[in-house]
PDB file of N, CA and C in Angstrom:
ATOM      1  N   UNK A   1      26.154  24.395   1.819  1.00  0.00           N
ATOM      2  CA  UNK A   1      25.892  23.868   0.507  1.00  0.00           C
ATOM      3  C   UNK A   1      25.376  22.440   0.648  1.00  0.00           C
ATOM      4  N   UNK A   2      24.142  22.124   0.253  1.00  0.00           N
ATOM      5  CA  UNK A   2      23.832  20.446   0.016  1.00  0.00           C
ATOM      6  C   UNK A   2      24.768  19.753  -0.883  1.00  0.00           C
ATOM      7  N   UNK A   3      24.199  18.789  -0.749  1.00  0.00           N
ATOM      8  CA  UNK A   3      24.892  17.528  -1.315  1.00  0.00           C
ATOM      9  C   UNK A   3      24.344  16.983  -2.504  1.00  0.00           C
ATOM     10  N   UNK A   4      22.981  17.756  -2.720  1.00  0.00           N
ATOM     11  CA  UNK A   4      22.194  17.834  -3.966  1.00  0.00           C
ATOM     12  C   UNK A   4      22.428  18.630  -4.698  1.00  0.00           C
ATOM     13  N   UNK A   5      23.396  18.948  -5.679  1.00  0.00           N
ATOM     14  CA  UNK A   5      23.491  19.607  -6.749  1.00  0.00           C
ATOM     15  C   UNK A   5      21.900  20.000  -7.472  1.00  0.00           C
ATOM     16  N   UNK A   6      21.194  20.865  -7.761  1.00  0.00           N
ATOM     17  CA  UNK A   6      20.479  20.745  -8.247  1.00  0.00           C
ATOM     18  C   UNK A   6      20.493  21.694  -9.825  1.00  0.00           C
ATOM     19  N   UNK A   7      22.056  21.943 -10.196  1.00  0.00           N
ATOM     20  CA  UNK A   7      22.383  22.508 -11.622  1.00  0.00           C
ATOM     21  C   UNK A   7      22.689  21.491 -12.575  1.00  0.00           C
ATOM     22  N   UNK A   8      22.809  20.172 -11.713  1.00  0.00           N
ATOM     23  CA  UNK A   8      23.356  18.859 -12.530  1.00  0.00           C
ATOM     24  C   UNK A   8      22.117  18.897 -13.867  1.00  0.00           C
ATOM     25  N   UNK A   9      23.130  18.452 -14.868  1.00  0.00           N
ATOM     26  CA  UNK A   9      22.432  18.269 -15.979  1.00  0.00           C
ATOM     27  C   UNK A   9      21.819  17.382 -16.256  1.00  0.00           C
ATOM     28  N   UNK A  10      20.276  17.356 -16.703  1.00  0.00           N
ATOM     29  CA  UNK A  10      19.551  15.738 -17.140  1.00  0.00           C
ATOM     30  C   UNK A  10      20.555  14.574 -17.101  1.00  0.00           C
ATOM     31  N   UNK A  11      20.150  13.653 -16.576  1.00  0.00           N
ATOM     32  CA  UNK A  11      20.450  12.203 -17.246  1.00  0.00           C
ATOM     33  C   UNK A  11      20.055  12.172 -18.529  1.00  0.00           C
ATOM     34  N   UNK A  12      21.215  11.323 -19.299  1.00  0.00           N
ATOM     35  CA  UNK A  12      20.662  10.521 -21.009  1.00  0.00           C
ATOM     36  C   UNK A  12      19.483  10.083 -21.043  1.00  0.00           C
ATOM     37  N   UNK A  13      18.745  10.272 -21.771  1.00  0.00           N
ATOM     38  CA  UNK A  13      17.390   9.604 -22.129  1.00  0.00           C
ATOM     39  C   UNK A  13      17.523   8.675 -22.412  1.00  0.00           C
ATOM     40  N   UNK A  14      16.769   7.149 -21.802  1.00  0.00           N
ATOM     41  CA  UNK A  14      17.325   6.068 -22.019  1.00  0.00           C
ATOM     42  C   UNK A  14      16.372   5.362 -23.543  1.00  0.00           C
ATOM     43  N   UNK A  15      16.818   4.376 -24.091  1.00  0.00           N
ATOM     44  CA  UNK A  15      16.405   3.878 -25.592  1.00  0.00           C
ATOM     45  C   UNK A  15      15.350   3.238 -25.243  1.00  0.00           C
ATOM     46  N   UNK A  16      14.467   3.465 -26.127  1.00  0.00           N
ATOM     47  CA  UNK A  16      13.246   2.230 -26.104  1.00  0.00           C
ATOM     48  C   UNK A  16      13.735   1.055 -26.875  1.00  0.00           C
ATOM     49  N   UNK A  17      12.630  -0.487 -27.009  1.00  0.00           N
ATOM     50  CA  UNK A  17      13.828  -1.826 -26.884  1.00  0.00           C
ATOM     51  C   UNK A  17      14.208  -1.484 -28.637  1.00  0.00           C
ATOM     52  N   UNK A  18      12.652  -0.675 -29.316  1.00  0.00           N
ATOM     53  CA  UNK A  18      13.236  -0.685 -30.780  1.00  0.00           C
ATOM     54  C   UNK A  18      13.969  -0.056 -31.272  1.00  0.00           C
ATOM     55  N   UNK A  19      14.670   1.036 -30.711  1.00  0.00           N
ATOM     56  CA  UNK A  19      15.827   2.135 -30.991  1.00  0.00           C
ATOM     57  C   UNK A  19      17.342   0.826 -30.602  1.00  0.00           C
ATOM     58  N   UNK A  20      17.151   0.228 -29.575  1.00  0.00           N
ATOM     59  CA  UNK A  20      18.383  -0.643 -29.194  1.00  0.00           C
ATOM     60  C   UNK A  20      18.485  -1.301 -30.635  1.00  0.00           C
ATOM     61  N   UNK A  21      17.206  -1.984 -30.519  1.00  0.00           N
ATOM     62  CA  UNK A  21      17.645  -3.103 -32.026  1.00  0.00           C
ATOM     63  C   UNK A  21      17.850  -2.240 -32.939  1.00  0.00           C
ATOM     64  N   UNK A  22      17.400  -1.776 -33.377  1.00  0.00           N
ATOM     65  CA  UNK A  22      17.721  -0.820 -34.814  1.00  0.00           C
ATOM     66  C   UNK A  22      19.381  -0.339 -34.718  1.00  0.00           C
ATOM     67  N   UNK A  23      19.540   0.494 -33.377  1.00  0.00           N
ATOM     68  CA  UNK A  23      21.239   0.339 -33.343  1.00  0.00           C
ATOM     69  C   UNK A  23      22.295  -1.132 -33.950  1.00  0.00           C
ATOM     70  N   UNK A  24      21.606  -1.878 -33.119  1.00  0.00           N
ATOM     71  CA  UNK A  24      22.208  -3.432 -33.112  1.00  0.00           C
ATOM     72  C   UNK A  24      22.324  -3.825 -34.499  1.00  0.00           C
ATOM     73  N   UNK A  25      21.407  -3.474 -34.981  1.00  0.00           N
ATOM     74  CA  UNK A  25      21.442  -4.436 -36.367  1.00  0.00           C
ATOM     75  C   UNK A  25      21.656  -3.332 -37.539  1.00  0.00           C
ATOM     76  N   UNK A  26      22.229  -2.522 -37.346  1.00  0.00           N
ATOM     77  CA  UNK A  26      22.726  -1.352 -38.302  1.00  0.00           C
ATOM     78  C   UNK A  26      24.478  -2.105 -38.237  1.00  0.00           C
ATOM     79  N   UNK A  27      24.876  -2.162 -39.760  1.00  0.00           N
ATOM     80  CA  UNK A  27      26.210  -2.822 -39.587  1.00  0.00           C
ATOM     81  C   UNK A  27      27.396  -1.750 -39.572  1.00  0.00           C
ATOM     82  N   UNK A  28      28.749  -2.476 -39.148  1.00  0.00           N
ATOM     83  CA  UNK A  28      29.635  -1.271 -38.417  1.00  0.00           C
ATOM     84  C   UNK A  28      30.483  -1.362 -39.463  1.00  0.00           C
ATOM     85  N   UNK A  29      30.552  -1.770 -40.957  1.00  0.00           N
ATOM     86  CA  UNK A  29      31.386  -1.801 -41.558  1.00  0.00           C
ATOM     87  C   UNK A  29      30.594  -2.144 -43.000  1.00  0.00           C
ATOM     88  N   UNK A  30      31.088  -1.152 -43.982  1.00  0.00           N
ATOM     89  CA  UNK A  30      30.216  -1.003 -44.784  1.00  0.00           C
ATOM     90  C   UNK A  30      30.477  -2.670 -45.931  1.00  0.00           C
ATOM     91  N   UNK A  31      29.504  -2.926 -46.386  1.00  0.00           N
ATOM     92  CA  UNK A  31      29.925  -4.480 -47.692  1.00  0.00           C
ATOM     93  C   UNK A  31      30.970  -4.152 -48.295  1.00  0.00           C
ATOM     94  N   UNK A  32      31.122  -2.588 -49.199  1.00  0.00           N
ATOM     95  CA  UNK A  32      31.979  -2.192 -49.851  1.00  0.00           C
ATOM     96  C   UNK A  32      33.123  -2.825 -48.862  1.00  0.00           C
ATOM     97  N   UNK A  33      33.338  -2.137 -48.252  1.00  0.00           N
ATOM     98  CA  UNK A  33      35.172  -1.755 -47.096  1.00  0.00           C
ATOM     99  C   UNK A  33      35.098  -3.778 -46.791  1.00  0.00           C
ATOM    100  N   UNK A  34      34.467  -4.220 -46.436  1.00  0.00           N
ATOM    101  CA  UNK A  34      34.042  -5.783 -46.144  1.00  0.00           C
ATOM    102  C   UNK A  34      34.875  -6.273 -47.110  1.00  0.00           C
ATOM    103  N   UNK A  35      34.318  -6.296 -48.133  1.00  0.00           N
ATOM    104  CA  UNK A  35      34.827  -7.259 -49.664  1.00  0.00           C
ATOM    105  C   UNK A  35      36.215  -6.921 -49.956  1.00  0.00           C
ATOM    106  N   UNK A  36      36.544  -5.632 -49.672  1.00  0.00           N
ATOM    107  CA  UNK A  36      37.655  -5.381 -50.109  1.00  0.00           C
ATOM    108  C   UNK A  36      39.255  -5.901 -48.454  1.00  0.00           C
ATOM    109  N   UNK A  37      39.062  -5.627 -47.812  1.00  0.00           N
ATOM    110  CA  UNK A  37      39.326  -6.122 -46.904  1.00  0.00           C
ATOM    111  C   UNK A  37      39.707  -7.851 -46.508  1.00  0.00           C
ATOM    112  N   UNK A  38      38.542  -8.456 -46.718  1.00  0.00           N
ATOM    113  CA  UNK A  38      38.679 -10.001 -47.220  1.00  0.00           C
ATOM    114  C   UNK A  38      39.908 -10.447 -48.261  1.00  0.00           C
ATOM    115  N   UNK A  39      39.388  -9.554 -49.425  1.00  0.00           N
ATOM    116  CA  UNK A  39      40.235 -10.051 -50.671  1.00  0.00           C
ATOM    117  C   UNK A  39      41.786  -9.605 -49.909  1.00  0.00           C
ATOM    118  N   UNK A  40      41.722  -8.578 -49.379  1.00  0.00           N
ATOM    119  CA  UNK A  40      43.507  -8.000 -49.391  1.00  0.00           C
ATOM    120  C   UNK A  40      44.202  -9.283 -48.697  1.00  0.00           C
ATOM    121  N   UNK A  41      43.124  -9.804 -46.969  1.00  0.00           N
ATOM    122  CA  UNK A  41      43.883 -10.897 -46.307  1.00  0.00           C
ATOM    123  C   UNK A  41      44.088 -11.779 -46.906  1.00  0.00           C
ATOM    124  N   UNK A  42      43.221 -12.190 -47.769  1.00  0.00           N
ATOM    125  CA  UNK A  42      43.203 -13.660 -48.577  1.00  0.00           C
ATOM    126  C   UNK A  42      44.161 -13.643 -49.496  1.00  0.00           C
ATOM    127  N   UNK A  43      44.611 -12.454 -50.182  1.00  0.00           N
ATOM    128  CA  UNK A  43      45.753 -12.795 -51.010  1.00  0.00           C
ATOM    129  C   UNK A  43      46.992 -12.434 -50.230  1.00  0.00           C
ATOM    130  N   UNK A  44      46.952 -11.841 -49.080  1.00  0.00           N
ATOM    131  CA  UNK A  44      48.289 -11.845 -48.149  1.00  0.00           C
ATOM    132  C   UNK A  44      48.554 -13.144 -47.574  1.00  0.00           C
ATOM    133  N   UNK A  45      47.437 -13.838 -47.036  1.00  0.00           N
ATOM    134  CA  UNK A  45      47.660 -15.364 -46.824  1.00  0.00           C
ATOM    135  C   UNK A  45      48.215 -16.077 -47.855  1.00  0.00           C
ATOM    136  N   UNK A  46      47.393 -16.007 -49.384  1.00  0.00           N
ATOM    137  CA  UNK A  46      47.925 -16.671 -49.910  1.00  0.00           C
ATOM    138  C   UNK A  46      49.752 -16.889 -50.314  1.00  0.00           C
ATOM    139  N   UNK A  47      49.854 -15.581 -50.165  1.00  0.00           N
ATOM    140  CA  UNK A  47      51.523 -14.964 -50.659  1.00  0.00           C
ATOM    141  C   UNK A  47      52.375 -15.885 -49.743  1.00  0.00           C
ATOM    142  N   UNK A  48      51.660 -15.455 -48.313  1.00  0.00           N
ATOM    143  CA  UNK A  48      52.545 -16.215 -47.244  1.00  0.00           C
ATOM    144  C   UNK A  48      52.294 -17.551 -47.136  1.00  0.00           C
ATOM    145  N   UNK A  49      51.673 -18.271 -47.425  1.00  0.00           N
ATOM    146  CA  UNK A  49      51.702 -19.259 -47.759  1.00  0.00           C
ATOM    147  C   UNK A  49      52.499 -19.999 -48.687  1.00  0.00           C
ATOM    148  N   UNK A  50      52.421 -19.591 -49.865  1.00  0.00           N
ATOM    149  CA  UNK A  50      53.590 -19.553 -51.112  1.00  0.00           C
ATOM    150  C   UNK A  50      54.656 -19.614 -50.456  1.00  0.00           C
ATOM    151  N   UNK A  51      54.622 -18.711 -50.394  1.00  0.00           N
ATOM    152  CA  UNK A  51      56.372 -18.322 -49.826  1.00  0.00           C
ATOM    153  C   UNK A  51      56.972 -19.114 -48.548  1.00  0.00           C
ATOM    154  N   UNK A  52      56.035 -20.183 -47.741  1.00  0.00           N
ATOM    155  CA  UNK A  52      56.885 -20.721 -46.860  1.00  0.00           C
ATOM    156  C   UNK A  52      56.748 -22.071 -47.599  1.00  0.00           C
ATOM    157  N   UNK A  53      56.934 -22.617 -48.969  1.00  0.00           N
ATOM    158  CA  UNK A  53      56.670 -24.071 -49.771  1.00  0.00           C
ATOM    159  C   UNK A  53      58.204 -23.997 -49.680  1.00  0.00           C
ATOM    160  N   UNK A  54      57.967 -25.401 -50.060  1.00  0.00           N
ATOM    161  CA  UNK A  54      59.641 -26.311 -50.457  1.00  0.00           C
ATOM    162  C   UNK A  54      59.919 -25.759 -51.834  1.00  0.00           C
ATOM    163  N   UNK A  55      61.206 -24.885 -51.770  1.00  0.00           N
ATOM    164  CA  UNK A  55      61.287 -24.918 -53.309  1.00  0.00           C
ATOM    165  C   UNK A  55      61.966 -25.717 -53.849  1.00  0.00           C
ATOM    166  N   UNK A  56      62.009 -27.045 -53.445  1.00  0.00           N
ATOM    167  CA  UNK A  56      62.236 -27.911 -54.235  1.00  0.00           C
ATOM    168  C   UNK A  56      61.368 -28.777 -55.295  1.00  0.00           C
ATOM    169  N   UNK A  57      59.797 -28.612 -54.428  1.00  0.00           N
ATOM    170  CA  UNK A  57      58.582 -28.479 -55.381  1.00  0.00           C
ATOM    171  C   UNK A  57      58.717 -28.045 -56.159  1.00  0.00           C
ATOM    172  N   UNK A  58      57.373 -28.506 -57.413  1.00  0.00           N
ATOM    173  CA  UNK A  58      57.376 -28.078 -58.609  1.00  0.00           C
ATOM    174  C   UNK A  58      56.575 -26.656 -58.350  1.00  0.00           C
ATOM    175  N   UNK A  59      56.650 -25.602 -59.117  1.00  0.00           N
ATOM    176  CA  UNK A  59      56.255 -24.471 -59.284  1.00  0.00           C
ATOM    177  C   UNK A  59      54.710 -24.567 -58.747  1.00  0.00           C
ATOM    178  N   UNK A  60      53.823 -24.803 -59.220  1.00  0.00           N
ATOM    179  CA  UNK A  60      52.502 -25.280 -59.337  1.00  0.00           C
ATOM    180  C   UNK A  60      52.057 -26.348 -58.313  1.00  0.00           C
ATOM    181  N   UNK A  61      52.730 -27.051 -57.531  1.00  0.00           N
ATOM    182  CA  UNK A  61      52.600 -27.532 -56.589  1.00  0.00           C
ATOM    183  C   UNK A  61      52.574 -26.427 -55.398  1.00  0.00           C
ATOM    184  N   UNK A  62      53.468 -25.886 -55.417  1.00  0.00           N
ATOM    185  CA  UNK A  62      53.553 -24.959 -54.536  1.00  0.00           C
ATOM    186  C   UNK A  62      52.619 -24.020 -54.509  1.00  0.00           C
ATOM    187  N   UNK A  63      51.909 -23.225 -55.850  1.00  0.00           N
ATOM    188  CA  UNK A  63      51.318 -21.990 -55.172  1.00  0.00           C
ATOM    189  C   UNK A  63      50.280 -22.383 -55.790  1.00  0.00           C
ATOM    190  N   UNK A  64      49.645 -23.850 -56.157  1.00  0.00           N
ATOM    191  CA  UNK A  64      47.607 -24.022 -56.404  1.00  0.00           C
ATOM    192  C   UNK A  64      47.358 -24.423 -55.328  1.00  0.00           C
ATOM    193  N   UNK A  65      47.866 -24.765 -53.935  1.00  0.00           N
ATOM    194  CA  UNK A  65      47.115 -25.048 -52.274  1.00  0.00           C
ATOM    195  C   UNK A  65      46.757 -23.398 -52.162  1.00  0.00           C
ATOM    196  N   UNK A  66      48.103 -22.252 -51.815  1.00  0.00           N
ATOM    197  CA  UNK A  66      47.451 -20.916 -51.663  1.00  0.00           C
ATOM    198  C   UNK A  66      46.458 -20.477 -52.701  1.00  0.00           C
ATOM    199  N   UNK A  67      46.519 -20.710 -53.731  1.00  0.00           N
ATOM    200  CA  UNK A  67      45.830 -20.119 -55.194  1.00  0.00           C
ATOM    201  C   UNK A  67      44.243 -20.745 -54.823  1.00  0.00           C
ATOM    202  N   UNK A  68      44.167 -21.674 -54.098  1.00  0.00           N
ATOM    203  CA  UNK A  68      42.839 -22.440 -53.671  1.00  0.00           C
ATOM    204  C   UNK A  68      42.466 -21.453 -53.005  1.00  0.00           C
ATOM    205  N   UNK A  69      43.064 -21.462 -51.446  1.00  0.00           N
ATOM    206  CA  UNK A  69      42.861 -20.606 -50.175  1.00  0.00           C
ATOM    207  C   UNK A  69      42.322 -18.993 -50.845  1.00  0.00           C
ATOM    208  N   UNK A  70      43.059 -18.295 -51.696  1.00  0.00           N
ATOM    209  CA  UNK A  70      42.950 -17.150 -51.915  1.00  0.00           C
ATOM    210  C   UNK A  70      41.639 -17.158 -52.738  1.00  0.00           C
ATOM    211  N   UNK A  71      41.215 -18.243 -53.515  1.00  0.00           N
ATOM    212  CA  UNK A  71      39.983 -17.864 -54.043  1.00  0.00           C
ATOM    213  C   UNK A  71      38.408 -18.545 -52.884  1.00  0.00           C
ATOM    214  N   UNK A  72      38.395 -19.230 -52.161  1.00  0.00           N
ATOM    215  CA  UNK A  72      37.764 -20.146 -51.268  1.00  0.00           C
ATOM    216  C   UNK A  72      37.761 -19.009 -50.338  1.00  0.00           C
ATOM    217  N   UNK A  73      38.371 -18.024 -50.034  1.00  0.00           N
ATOM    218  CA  UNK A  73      37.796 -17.377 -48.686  1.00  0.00           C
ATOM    219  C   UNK A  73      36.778 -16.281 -48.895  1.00  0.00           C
ATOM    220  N   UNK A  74      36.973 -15.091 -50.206  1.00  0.00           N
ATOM    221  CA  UNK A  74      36.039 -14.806 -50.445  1.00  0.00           C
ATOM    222  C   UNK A  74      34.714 -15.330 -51.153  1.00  0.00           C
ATOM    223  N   UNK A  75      34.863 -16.367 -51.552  1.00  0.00           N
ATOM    224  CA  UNK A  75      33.546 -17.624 -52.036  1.00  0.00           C
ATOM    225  C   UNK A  75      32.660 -17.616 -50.851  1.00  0.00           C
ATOM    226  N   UNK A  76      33.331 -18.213 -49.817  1.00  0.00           N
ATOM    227  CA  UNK A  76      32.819 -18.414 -48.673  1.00  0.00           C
ATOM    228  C   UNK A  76      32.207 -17.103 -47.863  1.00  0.00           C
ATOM    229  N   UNK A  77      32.986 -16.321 -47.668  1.00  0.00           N
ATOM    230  CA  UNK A  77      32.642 -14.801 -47.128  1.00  0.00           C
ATOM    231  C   UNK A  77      30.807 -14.381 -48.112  1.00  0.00           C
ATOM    232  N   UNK A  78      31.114 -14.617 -49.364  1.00  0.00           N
ATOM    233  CA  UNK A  78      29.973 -13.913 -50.064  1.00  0.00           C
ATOM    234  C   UNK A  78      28.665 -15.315 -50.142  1.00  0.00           C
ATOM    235  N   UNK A  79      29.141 -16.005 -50.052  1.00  0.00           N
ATOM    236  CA  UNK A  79      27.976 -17.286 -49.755  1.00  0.00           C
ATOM    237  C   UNK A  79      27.221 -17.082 -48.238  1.00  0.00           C
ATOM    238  N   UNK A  80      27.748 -16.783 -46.818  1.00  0.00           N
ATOM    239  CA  UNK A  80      27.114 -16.860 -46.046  1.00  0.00           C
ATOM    240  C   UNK A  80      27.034 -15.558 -46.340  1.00  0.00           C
ATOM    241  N   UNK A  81      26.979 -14.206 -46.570  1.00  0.00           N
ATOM    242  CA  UNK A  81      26.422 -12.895 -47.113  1.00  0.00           C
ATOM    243  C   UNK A  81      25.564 -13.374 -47.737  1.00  0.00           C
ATOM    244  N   UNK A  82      24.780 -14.035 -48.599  1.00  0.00           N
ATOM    245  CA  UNK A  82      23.685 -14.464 -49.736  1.00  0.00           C
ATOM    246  C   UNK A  82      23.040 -15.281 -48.754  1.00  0.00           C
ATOM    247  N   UNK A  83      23.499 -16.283 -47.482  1.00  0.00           N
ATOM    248  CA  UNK A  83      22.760 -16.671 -46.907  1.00  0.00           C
ATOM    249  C   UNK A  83      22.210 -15.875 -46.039  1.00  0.00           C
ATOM    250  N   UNK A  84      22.364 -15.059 -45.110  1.00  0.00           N
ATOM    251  CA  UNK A  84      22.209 -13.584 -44.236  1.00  0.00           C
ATOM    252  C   UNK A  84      21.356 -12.902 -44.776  1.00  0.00           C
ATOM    253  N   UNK A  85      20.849 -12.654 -46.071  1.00  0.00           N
ATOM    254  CA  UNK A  85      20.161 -11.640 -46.862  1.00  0.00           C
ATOM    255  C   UNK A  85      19.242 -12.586 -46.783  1.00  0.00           C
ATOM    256  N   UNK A  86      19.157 -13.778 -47.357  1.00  0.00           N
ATOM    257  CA  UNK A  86      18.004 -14.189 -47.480  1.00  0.00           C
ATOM    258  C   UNK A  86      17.379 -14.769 -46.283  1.00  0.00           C
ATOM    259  N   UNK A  87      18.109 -15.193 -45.221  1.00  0.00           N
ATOM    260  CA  UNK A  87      17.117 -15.596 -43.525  1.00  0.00           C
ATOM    261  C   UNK A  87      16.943 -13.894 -43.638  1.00  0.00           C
ATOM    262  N   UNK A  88      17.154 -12.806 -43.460  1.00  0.00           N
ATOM    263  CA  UNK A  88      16.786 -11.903 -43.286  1.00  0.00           C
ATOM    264  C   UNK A  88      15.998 -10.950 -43.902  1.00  0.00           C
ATOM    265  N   UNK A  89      15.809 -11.058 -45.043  1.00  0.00           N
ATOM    266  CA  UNK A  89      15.338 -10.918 -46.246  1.00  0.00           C
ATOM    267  C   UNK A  89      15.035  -9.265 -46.361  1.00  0.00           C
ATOM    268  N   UNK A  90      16.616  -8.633 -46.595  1.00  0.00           N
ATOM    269  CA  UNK A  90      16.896  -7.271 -46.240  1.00  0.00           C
ATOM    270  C   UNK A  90      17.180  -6.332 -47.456  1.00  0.00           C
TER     271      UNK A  90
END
């Protein structure tokens, strides 16, 4: 018996460079699942955040630093999204 198999099956056909990019720049997580995802951490941060204040603070001292955080992360998330669309103009 050789050492050359010759029942071996094709090699993968390898990608041309524009099939790579087109993979590459196809996103792995849809905007929908994105946005929603963001918001859940941002208000779990915020909670935990809250919740480790002095409660000897006033009410409102305590939870407008998280109440900031929780609205500032998806601001931010959907601002560089609006910037991304438009360098890319997709």
């Amino acid at each position: 018996m050789s050492r050359h198999n010759k029942d071996k099956e094709p090699k993968e056909k390898l990608l041309n460079p524009e099939e790579i990019r087109k993979k590459l720049s196809d996103p792995w997580i849809s905007l929908r699942n994105a946005i929603i995802v963001i918001v859940i951490v941002s208000v779990i941060l915020a909670v935990w955040i809250a919740e480790q204040g002095n409660p000897n603070v006033p009410f409102w001292d305590r939870v407008l630093p998280p109440l900031v955080l929780a609205i500032s992360i998806p601001v931010v998330a959907v601002l560089f999204y609006l910037i991304n669309r438009y360098i890319f103009r997709r």
